[in-house]
Protein backbone atom coordinates (compact mmCIF):
# COMPACT_ATOMS: atom_id res chain seq x y z
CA UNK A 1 -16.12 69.86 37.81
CA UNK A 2 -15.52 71.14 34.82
CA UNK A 3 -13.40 68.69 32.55
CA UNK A 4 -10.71 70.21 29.91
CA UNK A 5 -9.14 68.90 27.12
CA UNK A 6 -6.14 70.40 25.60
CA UNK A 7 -5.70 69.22 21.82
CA UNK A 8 -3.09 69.13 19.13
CA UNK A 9 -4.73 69.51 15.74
CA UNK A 10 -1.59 68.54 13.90
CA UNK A 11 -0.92 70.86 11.24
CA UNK A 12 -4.21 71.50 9.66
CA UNK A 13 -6.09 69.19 7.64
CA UNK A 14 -8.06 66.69 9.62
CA UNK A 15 -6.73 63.42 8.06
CA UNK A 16 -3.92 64.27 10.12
CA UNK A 17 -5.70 63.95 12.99
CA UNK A 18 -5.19 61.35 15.71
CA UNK A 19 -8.30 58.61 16.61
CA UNK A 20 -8.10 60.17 20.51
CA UNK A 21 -8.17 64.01 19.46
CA UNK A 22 -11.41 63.26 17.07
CA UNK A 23 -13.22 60.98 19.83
CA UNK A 24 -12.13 64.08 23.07
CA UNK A 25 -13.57 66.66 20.03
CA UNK A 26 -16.85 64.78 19.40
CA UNK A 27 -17.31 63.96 23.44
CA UNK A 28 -17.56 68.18 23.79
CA UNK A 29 -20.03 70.63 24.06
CA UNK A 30 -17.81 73.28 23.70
CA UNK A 31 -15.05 73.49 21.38
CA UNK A 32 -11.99 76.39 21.82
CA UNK A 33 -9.87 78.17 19.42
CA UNK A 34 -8.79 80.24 16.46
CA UNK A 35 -10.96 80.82 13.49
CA UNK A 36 -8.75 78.85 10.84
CA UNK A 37 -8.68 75.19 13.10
CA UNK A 38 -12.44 76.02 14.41
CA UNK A 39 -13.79 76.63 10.81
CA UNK A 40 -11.60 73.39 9.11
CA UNK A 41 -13.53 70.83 11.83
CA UNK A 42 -16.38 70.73 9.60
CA UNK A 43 -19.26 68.40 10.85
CA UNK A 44 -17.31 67.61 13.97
CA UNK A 45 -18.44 70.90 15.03
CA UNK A 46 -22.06 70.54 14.88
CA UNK A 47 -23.73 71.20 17.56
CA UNK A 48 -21.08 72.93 19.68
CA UNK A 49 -20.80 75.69 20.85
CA UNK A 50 -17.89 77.58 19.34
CA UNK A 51 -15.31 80.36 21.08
CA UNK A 52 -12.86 82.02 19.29
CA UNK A 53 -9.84 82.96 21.41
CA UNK A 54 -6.04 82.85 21.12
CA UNK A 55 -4.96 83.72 23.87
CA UNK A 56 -4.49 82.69 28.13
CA UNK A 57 -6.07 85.90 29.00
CA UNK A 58 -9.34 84.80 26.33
CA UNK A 59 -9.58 81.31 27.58
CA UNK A 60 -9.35 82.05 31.31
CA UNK A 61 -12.34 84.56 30.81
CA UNK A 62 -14.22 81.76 28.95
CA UNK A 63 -13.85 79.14 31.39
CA UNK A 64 -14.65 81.61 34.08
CA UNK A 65 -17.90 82.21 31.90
CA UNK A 66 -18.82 78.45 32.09
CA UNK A 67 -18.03 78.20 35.49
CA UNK A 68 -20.41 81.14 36.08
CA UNK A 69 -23.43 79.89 34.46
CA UNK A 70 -23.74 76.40 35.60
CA UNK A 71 -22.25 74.07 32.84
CA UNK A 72 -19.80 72.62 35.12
CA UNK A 73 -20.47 69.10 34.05
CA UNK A 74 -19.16 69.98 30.18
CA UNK A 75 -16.17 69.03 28.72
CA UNK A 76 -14.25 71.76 27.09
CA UNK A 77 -11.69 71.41 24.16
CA UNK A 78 -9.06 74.00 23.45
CA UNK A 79 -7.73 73.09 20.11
CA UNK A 80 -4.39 74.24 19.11
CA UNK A 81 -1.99 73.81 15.98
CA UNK A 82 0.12 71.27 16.30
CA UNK A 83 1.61 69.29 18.88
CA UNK A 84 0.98 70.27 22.70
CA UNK A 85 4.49 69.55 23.90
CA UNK A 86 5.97 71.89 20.58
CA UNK A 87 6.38 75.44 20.89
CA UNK A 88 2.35 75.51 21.86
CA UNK A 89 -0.25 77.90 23.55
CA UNK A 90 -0.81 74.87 25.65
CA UNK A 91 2.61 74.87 27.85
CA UNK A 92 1.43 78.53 29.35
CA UNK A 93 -2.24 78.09 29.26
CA UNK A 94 -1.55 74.75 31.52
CA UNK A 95 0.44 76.99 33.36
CA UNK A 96 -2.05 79.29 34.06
CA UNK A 97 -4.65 77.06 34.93
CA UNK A 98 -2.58 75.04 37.40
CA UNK A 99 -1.76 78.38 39.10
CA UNK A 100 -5.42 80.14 39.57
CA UNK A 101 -6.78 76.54 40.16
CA UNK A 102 -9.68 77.55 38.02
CA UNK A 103 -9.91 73.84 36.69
CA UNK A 104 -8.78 71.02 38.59
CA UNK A 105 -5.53 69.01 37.52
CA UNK A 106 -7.02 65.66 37.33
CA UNK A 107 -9.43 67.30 34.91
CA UNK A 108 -6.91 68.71 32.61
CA UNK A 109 -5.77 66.22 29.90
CA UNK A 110 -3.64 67.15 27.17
CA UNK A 111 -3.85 65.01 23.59
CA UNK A 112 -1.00 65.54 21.39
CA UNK A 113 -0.82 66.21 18.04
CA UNK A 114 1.11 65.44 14.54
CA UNK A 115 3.69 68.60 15.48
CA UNK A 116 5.16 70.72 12.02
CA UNK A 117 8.18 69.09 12.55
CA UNK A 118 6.93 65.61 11.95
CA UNK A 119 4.95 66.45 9.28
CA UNK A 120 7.72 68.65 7.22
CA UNK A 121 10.48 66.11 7.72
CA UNK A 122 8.27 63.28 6.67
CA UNK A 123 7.56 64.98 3.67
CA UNK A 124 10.97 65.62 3.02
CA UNK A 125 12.06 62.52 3.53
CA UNK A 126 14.30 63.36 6.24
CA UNK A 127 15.13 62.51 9.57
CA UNK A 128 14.49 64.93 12.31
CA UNK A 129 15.57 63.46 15.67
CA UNK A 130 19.86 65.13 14.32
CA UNK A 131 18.29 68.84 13.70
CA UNK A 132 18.58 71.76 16.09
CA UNK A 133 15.33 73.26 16.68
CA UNK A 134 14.73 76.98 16.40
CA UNK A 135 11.89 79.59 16.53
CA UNK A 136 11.68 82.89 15.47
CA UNK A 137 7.99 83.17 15.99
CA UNK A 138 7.87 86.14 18.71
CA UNK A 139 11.38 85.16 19.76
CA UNK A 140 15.04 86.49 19.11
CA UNK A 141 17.64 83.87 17.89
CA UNK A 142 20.65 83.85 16.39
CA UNK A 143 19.49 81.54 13.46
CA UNK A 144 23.38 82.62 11.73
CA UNK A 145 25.13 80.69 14.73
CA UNK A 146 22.93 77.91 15.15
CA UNK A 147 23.30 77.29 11.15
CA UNK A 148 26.61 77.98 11.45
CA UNK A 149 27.53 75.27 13.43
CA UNK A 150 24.54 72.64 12.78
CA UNK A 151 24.29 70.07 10.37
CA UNK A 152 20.52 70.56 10.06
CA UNK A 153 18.54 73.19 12.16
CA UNK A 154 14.48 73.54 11.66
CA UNK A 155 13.12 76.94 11.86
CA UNK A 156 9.45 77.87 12.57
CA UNK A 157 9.01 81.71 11.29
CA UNK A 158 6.82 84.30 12.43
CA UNK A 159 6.46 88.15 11.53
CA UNK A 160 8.68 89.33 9.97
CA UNK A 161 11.37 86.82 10.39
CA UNK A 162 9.97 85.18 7.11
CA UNK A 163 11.96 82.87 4.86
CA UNK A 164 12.83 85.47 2.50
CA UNK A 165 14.47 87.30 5.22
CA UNK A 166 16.16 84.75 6.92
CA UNK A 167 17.42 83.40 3.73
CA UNK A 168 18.91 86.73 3.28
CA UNK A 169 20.55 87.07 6.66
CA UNK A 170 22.08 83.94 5.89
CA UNK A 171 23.53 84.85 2.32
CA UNK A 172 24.39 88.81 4.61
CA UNK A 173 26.78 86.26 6.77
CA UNK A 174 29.02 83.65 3.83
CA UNK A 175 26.06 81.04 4.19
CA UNK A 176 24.19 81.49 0.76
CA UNK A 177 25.11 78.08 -0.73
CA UNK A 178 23.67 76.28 2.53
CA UNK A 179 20.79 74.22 1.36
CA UNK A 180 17.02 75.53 2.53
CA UNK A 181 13.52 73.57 2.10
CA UNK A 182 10.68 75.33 2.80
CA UNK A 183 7.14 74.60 4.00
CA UNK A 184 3.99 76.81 3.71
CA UNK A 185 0.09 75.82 4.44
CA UNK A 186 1.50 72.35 5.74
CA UNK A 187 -1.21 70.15 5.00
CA UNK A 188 -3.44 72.37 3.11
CA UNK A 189 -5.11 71.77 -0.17
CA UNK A 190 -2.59 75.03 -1.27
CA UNK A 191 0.46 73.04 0.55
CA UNK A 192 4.03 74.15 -1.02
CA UNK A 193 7.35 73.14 -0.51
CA UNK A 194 10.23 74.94 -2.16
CA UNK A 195 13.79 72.92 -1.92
CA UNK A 196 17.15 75.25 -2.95
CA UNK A 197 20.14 77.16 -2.22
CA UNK A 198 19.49 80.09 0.64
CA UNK A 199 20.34 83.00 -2.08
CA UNK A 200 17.71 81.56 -4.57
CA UNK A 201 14.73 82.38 -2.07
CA UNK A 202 16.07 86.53 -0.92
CA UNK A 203 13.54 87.99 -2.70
CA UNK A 204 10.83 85.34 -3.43
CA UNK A 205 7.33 85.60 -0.81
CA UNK A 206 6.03 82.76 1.39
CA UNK A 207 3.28 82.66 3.83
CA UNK A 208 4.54 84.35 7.49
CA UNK A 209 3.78 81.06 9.26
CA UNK A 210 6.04 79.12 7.48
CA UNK A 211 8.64 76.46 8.49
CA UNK A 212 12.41 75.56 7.09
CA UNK A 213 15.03 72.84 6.92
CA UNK A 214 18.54 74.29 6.48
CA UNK A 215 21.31 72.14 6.10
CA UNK A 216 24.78 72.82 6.43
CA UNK A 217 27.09 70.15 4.83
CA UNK A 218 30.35 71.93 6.44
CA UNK A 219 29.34 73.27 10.18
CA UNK A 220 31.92 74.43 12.13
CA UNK A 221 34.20 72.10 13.63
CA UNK A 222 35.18 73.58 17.31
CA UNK A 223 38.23 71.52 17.67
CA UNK A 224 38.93 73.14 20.99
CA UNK A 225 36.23 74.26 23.08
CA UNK A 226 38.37 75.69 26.14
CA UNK A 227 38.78 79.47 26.45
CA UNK A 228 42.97 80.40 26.26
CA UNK A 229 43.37 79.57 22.16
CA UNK A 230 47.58 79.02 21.58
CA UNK A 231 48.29 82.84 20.64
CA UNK A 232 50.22 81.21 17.40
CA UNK A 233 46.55 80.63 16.23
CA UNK A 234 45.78 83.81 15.13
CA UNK A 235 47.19 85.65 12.52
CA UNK A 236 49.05 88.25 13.88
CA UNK A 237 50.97 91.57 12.58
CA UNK A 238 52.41 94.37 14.73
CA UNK A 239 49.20 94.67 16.83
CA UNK A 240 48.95 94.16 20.13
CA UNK A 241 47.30 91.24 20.79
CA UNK A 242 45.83 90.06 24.11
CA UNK A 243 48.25 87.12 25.21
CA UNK A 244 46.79 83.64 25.73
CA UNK A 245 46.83 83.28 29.48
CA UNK A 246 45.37 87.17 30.16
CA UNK A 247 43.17 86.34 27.50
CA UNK A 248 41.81 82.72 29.33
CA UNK A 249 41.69 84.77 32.66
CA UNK A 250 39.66 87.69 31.12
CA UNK A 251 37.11 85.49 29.36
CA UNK A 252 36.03 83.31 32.21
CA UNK A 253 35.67 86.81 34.60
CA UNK A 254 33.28 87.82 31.97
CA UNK A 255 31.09 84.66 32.18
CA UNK A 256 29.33 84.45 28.89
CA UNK A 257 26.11 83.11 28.08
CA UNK A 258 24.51 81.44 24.98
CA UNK A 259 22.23 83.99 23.57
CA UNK A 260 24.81 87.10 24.67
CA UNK A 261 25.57 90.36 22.71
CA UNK A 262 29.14 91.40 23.49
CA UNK A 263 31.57 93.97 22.77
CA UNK A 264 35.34 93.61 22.34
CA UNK A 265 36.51 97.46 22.35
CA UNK A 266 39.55 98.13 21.20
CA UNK A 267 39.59 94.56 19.33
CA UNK A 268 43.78 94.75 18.16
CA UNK A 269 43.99 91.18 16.39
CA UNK A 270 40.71 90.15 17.58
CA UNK A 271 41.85 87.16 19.29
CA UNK A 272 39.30 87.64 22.48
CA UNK A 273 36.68 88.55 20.17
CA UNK A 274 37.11 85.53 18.10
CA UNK A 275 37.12 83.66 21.04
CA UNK A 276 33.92 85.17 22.68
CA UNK A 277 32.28 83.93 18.64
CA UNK A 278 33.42 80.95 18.90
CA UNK A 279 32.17 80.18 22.26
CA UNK A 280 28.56 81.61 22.19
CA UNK A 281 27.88 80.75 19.00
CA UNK A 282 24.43 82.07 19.73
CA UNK A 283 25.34 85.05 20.39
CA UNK A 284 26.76 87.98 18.07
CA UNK A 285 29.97 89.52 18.82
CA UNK A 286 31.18 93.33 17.60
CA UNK A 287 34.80 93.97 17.21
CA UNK A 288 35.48 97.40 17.55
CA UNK A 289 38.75 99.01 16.04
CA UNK A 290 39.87 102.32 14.82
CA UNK A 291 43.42 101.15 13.42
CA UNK A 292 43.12 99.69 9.73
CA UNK A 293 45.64 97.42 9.80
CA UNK A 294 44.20 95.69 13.36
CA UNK A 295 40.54 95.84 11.12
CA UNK A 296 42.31 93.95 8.42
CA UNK A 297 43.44 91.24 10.99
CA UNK A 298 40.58 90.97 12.92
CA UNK A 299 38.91 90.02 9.21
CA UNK A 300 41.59 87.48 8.91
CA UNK A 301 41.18 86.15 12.01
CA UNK A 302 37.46 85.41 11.21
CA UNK A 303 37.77 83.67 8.15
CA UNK A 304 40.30 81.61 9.65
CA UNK A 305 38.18 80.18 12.13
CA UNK A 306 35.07 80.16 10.21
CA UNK A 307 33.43 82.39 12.39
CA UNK A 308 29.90 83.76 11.20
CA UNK A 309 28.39 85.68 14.33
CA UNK A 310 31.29 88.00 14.91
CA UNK A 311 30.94 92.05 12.93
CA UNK A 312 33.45 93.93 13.06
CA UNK A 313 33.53 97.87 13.07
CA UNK A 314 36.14 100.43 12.43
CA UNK A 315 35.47 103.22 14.34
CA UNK A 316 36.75 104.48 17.76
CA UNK A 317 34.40 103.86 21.62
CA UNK A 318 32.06 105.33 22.26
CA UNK A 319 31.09 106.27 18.70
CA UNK A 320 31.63 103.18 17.31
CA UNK A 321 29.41 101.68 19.93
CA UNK A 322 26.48 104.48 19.24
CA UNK A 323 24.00 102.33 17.28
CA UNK A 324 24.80 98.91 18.50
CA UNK A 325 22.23 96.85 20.28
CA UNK A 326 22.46 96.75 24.20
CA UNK A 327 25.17 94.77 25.65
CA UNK A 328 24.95 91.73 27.70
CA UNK A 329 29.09 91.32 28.43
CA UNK A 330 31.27 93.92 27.54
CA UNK A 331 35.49 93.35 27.04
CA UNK A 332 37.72 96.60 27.14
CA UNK A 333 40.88 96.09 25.70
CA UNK A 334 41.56 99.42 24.90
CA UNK A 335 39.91 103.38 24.96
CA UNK A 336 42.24 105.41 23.52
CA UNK A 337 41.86 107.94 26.77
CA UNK A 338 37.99 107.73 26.58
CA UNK A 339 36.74 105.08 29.11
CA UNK A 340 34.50 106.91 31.07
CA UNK A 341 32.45 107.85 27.78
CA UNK A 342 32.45 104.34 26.64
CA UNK A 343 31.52 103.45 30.24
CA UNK A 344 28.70 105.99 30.20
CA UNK A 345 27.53 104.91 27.08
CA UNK A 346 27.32 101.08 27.63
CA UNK A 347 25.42 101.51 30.89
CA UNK A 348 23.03 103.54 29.48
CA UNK A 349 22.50 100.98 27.18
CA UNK A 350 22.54 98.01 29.99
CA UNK A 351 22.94 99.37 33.35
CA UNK A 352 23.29 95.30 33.99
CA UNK A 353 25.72 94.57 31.68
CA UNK A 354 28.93 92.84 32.52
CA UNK A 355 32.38 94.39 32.06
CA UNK A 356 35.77 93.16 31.57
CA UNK A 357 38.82 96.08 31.54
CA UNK A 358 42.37 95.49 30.68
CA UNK A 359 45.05 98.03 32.11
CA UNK A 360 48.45 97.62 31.56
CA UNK A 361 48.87 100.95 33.16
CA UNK A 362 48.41 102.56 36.20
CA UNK A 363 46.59 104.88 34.58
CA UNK A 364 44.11 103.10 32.78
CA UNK A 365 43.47 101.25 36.10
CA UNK A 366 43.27 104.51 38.17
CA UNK A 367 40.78 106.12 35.34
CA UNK A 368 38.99 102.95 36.03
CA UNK A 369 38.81 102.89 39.68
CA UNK A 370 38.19 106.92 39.84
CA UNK A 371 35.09 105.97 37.76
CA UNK A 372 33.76 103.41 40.04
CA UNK A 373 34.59 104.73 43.51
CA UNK A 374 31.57 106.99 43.36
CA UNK A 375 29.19 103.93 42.19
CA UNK A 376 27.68 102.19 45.07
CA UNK A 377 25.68 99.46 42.73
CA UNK A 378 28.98 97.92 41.13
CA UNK A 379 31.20 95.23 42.50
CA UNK A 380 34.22 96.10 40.78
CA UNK A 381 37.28 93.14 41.65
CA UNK A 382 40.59 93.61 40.46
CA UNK A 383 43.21 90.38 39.44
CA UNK A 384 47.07 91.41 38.22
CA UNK A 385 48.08 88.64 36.17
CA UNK A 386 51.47 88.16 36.22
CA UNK A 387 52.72 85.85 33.50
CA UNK A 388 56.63 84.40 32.51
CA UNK A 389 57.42 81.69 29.83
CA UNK A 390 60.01 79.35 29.85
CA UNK A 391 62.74 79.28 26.86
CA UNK A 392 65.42 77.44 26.57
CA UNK A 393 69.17 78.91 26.29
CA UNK A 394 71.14 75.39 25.47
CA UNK A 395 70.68 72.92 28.49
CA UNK A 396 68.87 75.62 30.44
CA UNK A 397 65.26 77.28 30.87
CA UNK A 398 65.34 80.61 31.48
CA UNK A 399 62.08 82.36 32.36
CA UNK A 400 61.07 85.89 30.58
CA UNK A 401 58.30 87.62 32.33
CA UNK A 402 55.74 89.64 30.10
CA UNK A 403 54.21 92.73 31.36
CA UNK A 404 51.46 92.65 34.27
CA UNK A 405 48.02 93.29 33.51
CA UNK A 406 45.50 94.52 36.18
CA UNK A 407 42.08 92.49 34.94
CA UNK A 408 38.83 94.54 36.09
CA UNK A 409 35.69 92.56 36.58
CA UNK A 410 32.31 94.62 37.35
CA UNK A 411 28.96 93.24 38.10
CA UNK A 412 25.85 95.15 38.89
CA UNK A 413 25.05 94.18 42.60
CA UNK A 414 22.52 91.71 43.55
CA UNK A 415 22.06 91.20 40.08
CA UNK A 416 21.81 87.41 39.17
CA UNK A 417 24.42 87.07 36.02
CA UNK A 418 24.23 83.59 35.87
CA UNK A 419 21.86 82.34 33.35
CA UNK A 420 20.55 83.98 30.19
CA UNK A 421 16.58 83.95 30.12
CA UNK A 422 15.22 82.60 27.16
């Protein structure tokens, strides 16, 4: 049988290369990968033969190939950048190979490697076993939240998340004075490592496959990570604000997720869409309001609690909502008579989304239920939330009810809302 080796490279430059991946390299007839790590291996590649590929799809074909033509009895090395176990072609290609059977398991052996974020930290100087690891290499992340409320997060870029950009996202959200190192060419004889503030690198170039260090001296403290803040919290004016315990009830019927983009429409103070920052801070949150003096609280609001991930729009649903990216969770507090536009609209966007509605009237919750008796592929369940407070009147507590509010939950059916993939 065929026998495969799956190699870290570390980040480039061969001295950084473990004794076990050189000796599995020099054992092969047949050596794997892109051009850069295939052309640095120098006279460890003599006498190889030498496949360029990059991808599952390119290595299946190959091994196929060799299969094919009777070189079962060589071992095969597919080299890739740095560690095997770290954000690496080698967690799918194993995959795929385990899964088509097309080499056998005990055959498979992976060598790891010096990963980036060894090799960056140790330059720096720096431990790396208290940072939050993040990659924006082909992925979406919310690299303002995770900054936001991390000590120290490491970044790998890609594309055209690049450190200028992200260093100007970060200085777009209060976090220009956060302190950013930067790796490019790690290991390379043209190696460089830039060490500032986030607003001194907005407009300076670096090499797309780059890496960062930000550090955040101040994160976020979350003193309180339940749902249901105290509504003497928030700063508050003659807007309607969404008490505490509706406010506790609606948020846990809407079930976020790390990772979510929500809506709060018809935001008032903001209190549920300060909450819904505050507890996906990996998420990003838009606050939608048409009244300025609610937009002027909501702002408040934010600073208050430090909140980075949360924008906040003054318009009125569904226009406000026109250009926004598709919603994961969506929270109606108010519609100002148009909730079966804004309805329209957000399904359109996410015909899986998950929605929230707050009527204090019948006939909000009648426009709601008139909207979803002709769906047949929404669960729609209704909770009236009925809430009185106790204040006291000398040696007495008297109990003063507040008004009822029907809570809507709706959930696309036999739709799995659970988790968030990644």
């Amino acid at each position: 049988m065929l026998q495969l080796n799956i190699i870290g490279m570390g980040p480039g430059n061969l001295l950084q290369l473990t004794r076990e991946a050189a000796e599995a390299i020099e054992r092969s007839q047949c050596l794997i990968g892109d051009k850069r790590i295939l052309a640095g291996l120098m006279n460890l590649a003599d006498g190889k033969d030498l496949y360029y590929a990059t991808q599952d799809r390119q290595i299946r074909e190959l091994l196929h190939t060799l299969q094919s033509v009777g070189t079962c009895s060589y071992e095969v090395s597919v080299l890739v950048s740095g560690d095997v176990g770290f954000y690496s072609l080698a967690k799918s290609l194993l995959g795929t190979l385990e899964s088509e059977n097309l080499v056998a398991s005990p055959n498979i052996r992976l060598i790891c490697g010096i990963g980036s974020l060894q090799y960056f930290a140790s330059k720096l100087r720096t431990a790396w076993d208290d940072a939050v690891i993040c990659s924006l290499h082909g992925r979406a992340n919310n690299i303002v939240g995770k900054v936001t409320n991390n000590k120290k997060v490491f970044v790998l870029t890609g594309g055209d998340q690049n450190p200028e950009s992200i260093c100007r996202r970060l200085c777009d959200f209060g976090l220009a004075h956060v302190k950013v190192s930067i790796g490019e060419n790690l290991s390379y004889p043209d190696e460089r490592i830039c060490i500032g503030k986030a607003q001194e690198f907005i407009e300076q170039p670096f090499a797309s496959l780059s890496v960062m260090i930000i550090e955040n001296v101040t994160p976020l403290d979350r003193a309180c990570i339940t749902h249901g803040l105290p509504d003497e919290w928030f700063v508050r004016g003659d807007v309607p604000m969404t008490k505490q315990e509706v406010r506790a009830v609606s948020l846990s019927k809407l079930r976020l997720r790390q990772g979510d983009t929500t809506y709060d429409i018809g935001a008032g103070t903001g209190s549920v869409a300060l909450e819904m920052a505050l507890q996906q801070s990996d998420g990003f949150v838009y606050a939608i309001e048409k009244k300025d003096q609610a937009v002027e609280l909501i702002q408040r609001n934010k600073e208050k609690f430090g909140v980075k991930n949360l924008v906040v729009i003054k318009n009125t649903a569904p226009d406000g909502i026109a250009e926004l990216p598709p919603p994961d969770r969506v929270f109606i507090g108010g519609s100002s008579g148009n909730l079966k536009e804004i309805l329209d609209m957000v399904y359109a966007k996410n015909p899986v989304a998950g929605i929230v509605i707050n009527a204090i009237t019948l006939e909000t919750l009648n426009e709601a239920m008139d909207y979803y008796n002709d769906q047949t592929v929404y669960d729609v369940e209704i909770v009236q939330v009925m809430v009185s407070k106790a204040r006291k009147l000398a040696n007495y507590h008297l109990f003063t009810g507040q008004n009822p509010v029907f809570v809507l939950s709706v959930w696309p059916v036999g739709v799995s809302i659970a988790h968030k993939e990644s």
